[in-house]
C-alpha atoms as a PDB file:
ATOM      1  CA  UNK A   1     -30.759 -20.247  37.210  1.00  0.00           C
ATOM      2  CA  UNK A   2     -27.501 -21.289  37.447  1.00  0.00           C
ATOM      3  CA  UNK A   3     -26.788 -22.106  33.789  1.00  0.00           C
ATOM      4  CA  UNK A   4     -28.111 -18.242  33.112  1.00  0.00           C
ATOM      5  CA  UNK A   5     -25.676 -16.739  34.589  1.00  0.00           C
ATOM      6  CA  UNK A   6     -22.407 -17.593  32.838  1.00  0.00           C
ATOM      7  CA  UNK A   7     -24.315 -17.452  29.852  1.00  0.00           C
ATOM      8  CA  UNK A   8     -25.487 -13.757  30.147  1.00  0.00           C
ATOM      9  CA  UNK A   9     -21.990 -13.034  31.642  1.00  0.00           C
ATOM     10  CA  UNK A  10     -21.041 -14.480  27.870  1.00  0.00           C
ATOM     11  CA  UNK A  11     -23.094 -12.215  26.236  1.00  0.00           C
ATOM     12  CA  UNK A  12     -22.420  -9.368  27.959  1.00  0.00           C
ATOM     13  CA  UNK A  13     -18.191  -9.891  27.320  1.00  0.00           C
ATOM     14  CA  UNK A  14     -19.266 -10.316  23.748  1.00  0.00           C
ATOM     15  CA  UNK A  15     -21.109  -8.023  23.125  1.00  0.00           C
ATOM     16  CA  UNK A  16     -18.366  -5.207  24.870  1.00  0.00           C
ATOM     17  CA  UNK A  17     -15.432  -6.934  22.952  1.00  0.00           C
ATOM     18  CA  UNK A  18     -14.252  -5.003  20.355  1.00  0.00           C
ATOM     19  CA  UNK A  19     -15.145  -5.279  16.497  1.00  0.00           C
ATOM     20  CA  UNK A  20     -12.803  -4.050  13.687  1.00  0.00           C
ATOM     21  CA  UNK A  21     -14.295  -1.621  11.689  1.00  0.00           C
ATOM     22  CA  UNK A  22     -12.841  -2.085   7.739  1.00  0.00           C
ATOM     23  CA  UNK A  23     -12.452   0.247   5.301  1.00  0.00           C
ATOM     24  CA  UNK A  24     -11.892  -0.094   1.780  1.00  0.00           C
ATOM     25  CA  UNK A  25      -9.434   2.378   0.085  1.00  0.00           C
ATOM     26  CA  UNK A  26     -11.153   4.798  -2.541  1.00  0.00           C
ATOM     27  CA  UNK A  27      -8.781   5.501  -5.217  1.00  0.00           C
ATOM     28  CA  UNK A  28     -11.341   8.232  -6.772  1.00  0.00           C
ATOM     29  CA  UNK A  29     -10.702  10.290  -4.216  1.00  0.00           C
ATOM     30  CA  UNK A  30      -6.863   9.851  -3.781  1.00  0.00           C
ATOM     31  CA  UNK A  31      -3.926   9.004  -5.593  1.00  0.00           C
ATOM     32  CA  UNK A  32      -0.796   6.976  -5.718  1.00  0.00           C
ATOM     33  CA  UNK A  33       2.596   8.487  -7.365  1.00  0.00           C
ATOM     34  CA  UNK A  34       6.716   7.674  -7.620  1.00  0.00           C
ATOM     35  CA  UNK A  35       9.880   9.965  -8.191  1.00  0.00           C
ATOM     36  CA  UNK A  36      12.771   8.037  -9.555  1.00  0.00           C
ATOM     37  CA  UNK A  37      16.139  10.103 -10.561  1.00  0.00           C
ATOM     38  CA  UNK A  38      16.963   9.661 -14.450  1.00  0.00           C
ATOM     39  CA  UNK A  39      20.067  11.404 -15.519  1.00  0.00           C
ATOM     40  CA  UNK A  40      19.959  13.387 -12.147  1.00  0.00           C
ATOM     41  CA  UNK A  41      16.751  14.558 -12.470  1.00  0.00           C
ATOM     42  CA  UNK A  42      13.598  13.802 -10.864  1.00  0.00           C
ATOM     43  CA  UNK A  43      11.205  11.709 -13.262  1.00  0.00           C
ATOM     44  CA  UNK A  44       7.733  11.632 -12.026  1.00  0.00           C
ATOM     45  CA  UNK A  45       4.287   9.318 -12.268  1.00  0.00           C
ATOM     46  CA  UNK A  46       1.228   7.923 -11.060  1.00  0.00           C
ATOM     47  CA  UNK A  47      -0.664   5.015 -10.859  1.00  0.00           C
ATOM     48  CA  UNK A  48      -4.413   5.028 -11.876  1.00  0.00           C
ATOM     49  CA  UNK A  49      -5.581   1.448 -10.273  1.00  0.00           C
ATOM     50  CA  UNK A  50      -5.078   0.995  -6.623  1.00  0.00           C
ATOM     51  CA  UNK A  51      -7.497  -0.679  -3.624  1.00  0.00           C
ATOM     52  CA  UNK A  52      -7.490  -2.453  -0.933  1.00  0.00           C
ATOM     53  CA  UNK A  53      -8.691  -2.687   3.237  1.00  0.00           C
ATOM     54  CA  UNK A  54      -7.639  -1.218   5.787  1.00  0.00           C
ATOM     55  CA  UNK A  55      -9.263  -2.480   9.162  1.00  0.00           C
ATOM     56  CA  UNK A  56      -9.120  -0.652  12.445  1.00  0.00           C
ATOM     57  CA  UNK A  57      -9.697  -2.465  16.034  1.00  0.00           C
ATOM     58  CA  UNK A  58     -10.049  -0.505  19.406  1.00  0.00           C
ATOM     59  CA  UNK A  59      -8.707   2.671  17.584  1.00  0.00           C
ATOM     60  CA  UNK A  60      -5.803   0.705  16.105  1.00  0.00           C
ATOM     61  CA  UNK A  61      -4.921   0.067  12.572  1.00  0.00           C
ATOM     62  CA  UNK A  62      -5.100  -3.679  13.062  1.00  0.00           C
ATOM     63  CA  UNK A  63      -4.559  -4.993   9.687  1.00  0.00           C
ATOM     64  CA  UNK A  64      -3.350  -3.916   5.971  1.00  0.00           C
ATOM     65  CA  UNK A  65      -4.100  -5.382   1.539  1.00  0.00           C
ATOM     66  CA  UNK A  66      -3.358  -2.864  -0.524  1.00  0.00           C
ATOM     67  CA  UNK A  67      -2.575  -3.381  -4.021  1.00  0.00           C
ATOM     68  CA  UNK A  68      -1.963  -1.294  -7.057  1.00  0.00           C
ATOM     69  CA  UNK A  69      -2.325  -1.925 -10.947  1.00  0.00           C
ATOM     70  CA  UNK A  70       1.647  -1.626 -12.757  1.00  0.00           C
ATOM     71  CA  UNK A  71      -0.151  -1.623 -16.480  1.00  0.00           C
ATOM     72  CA  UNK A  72      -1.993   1.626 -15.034  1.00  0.00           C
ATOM     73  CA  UNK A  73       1.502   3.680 -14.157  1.00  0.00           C
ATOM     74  CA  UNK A  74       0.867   7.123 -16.400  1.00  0.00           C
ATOM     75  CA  UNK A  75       4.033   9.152 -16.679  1.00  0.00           C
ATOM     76  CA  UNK A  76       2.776  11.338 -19.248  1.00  0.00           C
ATOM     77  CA  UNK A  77       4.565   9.833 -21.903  1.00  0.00           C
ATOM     78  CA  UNK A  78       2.678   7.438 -23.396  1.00  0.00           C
ATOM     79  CA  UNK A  79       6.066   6.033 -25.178  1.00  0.00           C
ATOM     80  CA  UNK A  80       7.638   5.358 -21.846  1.00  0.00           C
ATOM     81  CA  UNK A  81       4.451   4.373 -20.373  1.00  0.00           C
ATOM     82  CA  UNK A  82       4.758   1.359 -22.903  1.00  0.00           C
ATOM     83  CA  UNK A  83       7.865   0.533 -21.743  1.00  0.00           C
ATOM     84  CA  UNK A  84       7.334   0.613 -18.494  1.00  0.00           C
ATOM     85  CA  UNK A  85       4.590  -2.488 -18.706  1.00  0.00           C
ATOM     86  CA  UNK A  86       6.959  -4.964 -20.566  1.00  0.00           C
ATOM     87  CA  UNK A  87       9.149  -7.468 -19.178  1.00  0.00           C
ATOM     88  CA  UNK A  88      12.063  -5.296 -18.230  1.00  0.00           C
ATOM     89  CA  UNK A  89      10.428  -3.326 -15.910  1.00  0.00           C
ATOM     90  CA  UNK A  90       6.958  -4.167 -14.675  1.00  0.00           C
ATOM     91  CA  UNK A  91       6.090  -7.488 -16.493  1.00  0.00           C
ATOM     92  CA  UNK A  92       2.324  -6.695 -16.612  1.00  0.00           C
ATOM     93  CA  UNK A  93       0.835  -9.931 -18.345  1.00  0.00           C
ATOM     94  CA  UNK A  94       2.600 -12.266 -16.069  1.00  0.00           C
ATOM     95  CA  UNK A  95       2.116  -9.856 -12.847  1.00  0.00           C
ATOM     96  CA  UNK A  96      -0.863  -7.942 -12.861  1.00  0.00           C
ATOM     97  CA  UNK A  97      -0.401  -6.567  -9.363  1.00  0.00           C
ATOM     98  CA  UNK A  98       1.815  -5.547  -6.278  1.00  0.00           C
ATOM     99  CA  UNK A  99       0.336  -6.294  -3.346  1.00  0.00           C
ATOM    100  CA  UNK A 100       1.716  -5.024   0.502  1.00  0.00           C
ATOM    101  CA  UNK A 101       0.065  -7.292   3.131  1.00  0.00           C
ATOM    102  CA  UNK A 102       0.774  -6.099   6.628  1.00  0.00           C
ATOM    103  CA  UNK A 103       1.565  -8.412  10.228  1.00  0.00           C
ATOM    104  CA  UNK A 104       1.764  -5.968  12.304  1.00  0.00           C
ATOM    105  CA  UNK A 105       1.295  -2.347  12.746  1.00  0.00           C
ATOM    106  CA  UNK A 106       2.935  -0.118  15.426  1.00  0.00           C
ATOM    107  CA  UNK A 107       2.600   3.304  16.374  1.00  0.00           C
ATOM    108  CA  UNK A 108       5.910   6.066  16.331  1.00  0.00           C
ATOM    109  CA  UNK A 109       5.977   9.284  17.178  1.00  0.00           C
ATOM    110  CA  UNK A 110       3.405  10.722  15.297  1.00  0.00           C
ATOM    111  CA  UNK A 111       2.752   7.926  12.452  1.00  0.00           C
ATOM    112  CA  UNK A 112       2.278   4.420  12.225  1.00  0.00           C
ATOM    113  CA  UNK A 113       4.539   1.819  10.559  1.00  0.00           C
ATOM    114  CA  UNK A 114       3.390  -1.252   9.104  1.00  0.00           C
ATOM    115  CA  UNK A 115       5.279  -4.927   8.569  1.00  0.00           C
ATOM    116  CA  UNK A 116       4.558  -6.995   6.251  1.00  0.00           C
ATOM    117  CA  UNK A 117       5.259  -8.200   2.746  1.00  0.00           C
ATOM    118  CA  UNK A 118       5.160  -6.407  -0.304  1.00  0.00           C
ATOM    119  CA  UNK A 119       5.066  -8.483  -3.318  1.00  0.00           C
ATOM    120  CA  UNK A 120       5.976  -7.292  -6.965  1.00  0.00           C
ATOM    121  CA  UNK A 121       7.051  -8.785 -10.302  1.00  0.00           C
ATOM    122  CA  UNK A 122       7.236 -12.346  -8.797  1.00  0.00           C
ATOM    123  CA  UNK A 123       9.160 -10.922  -5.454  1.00  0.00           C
ATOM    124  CA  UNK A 124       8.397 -11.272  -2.011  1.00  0.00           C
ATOM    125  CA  UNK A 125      10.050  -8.843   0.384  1.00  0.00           C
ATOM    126  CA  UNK A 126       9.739  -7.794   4.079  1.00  0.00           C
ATOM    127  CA  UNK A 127       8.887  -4.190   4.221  1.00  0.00           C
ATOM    128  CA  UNK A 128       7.992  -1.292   6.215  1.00  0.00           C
ATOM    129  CA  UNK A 129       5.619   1.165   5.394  1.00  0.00           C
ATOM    130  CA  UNK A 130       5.156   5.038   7.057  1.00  0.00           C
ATOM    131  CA  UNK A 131       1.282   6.223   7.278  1.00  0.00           C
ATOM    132  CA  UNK A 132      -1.116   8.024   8.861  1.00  0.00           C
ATOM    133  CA  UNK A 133      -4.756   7.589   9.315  1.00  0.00           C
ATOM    134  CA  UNK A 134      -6.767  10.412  10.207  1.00  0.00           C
ATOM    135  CA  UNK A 135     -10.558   9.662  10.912  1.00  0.00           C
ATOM    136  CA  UNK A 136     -12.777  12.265  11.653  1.00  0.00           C
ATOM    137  CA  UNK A 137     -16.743  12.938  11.032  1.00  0.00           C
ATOM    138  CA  UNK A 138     -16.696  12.700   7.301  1.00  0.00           C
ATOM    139  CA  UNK A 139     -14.841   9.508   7.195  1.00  0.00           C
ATOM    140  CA  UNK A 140     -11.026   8.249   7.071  1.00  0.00           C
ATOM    141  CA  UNK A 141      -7.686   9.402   5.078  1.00  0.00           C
ATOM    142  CA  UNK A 142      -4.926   7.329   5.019  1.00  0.00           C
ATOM    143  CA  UNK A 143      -1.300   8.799   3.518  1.00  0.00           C
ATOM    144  CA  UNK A 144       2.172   7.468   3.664  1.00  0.00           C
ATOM    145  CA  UNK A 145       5.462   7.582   1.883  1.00  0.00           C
ATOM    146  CA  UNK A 146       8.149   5.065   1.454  1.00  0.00           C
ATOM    147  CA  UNK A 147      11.187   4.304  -0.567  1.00  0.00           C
ATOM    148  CA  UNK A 148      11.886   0.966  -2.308  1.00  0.00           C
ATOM    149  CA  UNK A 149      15.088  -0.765  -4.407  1.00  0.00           C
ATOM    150  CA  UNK A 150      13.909  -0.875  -7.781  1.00  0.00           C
ATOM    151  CA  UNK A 151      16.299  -3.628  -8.537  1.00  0.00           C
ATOM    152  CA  UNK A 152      14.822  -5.895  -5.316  1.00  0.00           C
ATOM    153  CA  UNK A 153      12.013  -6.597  -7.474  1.00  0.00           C
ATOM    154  CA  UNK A 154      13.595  -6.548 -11.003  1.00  0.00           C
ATOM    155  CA  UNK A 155      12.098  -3.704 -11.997  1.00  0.00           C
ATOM    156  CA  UNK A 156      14.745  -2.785 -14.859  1.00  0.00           C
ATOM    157  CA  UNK A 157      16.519  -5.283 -15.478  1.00  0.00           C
ATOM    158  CA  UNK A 158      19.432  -5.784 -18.673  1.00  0.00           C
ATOM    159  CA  UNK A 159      20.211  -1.497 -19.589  1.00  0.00           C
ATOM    160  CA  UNK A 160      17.799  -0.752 -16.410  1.00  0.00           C
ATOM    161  CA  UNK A 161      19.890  -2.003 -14.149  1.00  0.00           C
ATOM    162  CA  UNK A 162      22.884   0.087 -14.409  1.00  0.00           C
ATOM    163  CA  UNK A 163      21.630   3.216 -11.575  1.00  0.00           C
ATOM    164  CA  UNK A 164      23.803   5.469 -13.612  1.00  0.00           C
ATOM    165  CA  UNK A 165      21.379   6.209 -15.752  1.00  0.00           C
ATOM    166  CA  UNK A 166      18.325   5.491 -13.981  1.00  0.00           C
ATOM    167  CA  UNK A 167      18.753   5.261  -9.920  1.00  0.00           C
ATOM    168  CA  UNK A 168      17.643   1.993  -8.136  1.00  0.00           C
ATOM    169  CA  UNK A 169      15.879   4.075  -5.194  1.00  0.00           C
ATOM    170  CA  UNK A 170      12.174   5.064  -5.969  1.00  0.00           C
ATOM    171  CA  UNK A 171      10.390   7.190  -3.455  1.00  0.00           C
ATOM    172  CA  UNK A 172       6.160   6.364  -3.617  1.00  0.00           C
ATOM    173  CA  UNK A 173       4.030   8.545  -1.895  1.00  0.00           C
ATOM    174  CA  UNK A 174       0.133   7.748  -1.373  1.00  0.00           C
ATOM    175  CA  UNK A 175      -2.884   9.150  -0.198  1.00  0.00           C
ATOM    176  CA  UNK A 176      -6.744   8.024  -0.126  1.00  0.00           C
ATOM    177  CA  UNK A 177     -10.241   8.404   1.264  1.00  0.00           C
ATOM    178  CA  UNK A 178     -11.652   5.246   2.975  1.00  0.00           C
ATOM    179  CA  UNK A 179     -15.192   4.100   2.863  1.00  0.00           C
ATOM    180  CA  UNK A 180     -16.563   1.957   5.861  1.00  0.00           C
ATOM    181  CA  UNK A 181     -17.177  -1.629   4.671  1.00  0.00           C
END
């Protein structure tokens, strides 16, 4: 009898602890896009390939992967496109993706920020990102916006580098349905 009781007192904590509930990001219903100045005006993209988890404990955004495709970056211009994909800017064939990898997550005011790494063209950086997830009967949205340096991760390098022409700052906003796991 007395060997029951701590073990049913085990059950019972485990069985009340909490369990992270994952979701995986849907990028059919969602979207991932950049404004970068060239020549003082606003240029404008998306990317097509994007995924990842995002994994929620006791209400809490506990943990972030997201990654995104470069070769799939669709500006409208299939010329620049091209461009875009080869070694001075994105580098596809040697770096297929970018990848943001969070440590920890904090709430402000009324968004979260995540820490972690994001990782593109070879480059490891820390970096904050700005979201929100909203979960309600008929699933989860996540959405966020952040600015990067271009140049941090050698994205345009020789001509590309000179922010005259084309500005170093990039602004990416995101947004996409989750799917439980």
């Amino acid at each position: 009898m007395m060997l029951r009781a701590p073990m049913l007192l085990l059950a019972l904590a485990a069985s009340t602890a909490s369990v992270a509930e994952c979701y995986t990001v849907d990028s059919a219903k969602g979207g991932v896009s950049y404004e970068v100045q060239q020549a003082g005006s606003p240029f404008r993209g998306t990317f097509r390939r994007f995924g990842g988890e995002i994994c929620v404990d006791g209400g809490q955004v506990a943990s972030i992967e997201v990654w995104l495709e470069p070769s799939s970056v669709d500006s409208g211009l299939p010329e620049i496109d091209a461009a875009l994909r080869e070694k001075d800017f994105f580098d596809v064939k040697k770096f297929p993706r970018a990848l943001f990898t969070s440590r920890s997550i904090r709430a402000r005011a009324d968004e979260e920020v995540a820490h972690g790494t994001l990782e593109m063209k070879g480059k490891r950086r820390d970096f904050d990102v700005s979201f929100k997830l909203q979960r309600d009967a008929g699933g989860a949205k996540v959405s966020g916006s952040l600015k990067l340096n271009r140049l941090d991760y050698g994205i345009g390098t020789g001509e590309w580098a000179n922010t005259e022409w084309l500005s170093g700052e990039v602004k990416v906003d995101f947004r996409a349905a989750l799917r439980r796991k």
